[in-house]
Protein backbone atom coordinates (compact mmCIF):
# COMPACT_ATOMS: atom_id res chain seq x y z
CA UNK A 1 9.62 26.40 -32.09
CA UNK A 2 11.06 25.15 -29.16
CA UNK A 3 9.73 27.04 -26.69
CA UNK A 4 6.35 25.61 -28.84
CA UNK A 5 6.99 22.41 -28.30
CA UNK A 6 7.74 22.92 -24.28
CA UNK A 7 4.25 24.25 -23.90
CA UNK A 8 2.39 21.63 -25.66
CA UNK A 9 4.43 18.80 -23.54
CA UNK A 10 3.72 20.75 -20.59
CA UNK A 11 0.59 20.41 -21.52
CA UNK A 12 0.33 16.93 -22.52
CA UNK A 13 2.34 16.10 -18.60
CA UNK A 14 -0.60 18.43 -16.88
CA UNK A 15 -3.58 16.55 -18.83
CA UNK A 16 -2.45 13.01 -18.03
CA UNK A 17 -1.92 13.95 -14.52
CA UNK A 18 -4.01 15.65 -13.43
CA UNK A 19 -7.06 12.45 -13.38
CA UNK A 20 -4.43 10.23 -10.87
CA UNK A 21 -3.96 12.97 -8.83
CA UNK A 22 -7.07 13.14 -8.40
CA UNK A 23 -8.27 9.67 -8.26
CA UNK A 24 -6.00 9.27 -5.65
CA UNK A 25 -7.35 11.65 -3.72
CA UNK A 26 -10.61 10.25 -3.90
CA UNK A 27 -9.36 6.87 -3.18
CA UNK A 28 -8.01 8.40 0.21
CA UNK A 29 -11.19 10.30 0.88
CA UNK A 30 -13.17 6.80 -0.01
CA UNK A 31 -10.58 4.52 2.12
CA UNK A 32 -11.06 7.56 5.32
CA UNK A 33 -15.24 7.05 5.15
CA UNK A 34 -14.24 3.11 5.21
CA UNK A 35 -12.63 3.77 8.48
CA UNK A 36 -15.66 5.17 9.96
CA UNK A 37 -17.60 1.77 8.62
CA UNK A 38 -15.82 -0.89 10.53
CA UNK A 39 -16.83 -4.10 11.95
CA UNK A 40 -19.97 -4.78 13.17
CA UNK A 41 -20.91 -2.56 10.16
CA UNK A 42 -20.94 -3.48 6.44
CA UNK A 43 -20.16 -0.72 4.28
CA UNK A 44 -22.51 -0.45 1.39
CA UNK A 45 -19.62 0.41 -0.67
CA UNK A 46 -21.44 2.60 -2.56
CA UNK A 47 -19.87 6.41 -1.83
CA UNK A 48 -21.92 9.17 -2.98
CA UNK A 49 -19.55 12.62 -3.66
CA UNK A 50 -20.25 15.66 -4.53
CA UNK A 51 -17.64 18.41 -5.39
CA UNK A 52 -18.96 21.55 -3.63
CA UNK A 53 -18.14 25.13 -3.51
CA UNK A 54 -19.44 27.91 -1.56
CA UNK A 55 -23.22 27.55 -0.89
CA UNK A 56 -23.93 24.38 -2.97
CA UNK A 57 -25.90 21.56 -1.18
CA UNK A 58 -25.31 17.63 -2.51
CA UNK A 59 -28.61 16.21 -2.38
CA UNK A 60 -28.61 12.11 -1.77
CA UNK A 61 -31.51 9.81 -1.87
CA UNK A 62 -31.52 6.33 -0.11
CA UNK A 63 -34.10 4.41 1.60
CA UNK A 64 -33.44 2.71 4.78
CA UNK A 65 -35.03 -0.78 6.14
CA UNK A 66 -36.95 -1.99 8.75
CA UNK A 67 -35.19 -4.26 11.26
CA UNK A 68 -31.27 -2.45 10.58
CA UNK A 69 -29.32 -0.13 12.59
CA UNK A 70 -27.33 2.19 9.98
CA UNK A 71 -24.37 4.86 10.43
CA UNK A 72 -24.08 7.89 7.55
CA UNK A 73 -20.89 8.26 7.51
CA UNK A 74 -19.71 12.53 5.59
CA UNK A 75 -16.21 12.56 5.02
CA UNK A 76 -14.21 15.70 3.27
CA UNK A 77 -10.37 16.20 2.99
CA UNK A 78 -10.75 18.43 6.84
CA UNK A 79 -12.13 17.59 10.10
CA UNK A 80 -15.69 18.65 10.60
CA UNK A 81 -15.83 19.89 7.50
CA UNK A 82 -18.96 18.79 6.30
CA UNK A 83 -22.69 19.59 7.44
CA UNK A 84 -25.11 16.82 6.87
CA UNK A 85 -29.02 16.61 7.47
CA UNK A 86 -31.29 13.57 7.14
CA UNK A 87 -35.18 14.42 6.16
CA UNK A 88 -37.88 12.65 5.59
CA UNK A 89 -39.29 12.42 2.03
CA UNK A 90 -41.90 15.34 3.77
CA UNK A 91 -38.81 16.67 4.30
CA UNK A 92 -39.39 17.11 8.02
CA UNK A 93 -35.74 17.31 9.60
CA UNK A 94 -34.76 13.15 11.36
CA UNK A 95 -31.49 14.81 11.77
CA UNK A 96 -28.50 17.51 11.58
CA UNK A 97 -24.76 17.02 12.53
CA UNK A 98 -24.91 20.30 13.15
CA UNK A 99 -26.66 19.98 16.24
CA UNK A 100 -23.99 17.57 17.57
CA UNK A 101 -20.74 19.13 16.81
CA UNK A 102 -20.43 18.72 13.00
CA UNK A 103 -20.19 14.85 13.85
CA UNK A 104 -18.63 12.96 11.21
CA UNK A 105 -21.40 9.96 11.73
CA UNK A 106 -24.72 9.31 12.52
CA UNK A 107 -26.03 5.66 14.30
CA UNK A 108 -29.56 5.41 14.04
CA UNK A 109 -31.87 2.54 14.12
CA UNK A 110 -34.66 1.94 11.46
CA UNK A 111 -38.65 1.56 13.28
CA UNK A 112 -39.88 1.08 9.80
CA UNK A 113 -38.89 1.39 5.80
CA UNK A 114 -38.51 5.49 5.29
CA UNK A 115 -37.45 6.75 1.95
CA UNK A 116 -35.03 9.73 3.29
CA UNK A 117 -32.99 12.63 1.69
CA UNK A 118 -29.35 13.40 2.78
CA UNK A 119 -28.45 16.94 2.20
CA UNK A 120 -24.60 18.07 2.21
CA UNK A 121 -22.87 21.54 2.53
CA UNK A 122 -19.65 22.70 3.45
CA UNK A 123 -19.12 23.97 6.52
CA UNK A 124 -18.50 27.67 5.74
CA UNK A 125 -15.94 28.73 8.43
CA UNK A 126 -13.13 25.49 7.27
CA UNK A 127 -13.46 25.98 3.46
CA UNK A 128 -14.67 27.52 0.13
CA UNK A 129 -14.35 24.48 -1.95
CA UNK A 130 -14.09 20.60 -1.18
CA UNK A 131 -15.32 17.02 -1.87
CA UNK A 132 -18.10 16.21 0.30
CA UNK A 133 -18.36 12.03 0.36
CA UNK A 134 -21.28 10.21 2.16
CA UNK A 135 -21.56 6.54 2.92
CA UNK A 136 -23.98 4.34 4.49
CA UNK A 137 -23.14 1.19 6.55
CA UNK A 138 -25.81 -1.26 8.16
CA UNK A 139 -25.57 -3.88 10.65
CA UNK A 140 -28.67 -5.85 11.36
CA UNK A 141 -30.48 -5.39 14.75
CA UNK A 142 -29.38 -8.62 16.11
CA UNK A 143 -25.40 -7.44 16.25
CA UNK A 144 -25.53 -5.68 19.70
């Protein structure tokens, strides 16, 4: 009975924990991308995550404006951790951080309104498993 009653309160501990833990590893992942969106840019505030494992790719769709310079920010719990590409809605290839040293940002400047896809994957030789978090931050043209 007692042994019964450790269990289920182990149990109970593990359940109720286990979502702060995690939030607040999220908030730290969240508060690491804001650190890449600092003055002159405005964060959009709106993180897009994906939990990933292995092969899996986090697809993201967002739509950028003429007239704004914007930085895609790919954050993950390690360094260069994440491998993000940029395609058109053709799905011809703007971009890949891949071909720049797994940066953790892009800075790009919008010629006209493109609807765009973000992909995400892990980068295979850091980790099996990891949160992949992208955000956006825009500054308009004007801000040198």
């Amino acid at each position: 009975m007692k042994k019964a009653l450790s269990t289920i309160l182990l149990l109970a501990i593990t359940l109720f924990a286990t979502p702060v833990i995690l939030n607040s590893q999220e908030d730290a992942l969240f508060n690491a991308c804001l650190d890449q969106l600092k003055s002159p840019f405005i964060a959009s505030g709106q993180p897009n995550k994906a939990f990933l494992t292995g092969t899996e790719v986090a697809e993201f769709h967002t739509t950028f404006f003429t007239g704004s310079i914007y930085r895609i920010a790919a954050c993950s719990h390690q360094a260069n951790n994440i491998i993000f590409s940029v395609y058109d809605k053709n799905r011809n290839l703007l971009f890949t951080n891949e071909n720049h040293e797994l940066a953790s940002y892009w800075d790009f400047k919008a010629e006209g309104s493109i609807e765009c896809v973000i992909e995400a994957r892990l980068n295979s030789n850091k980790t099996t498993s990891a949160i992949a978090m992208l955000m956006i931050g825009f500054k308009s043209s004007e801000d040198k």
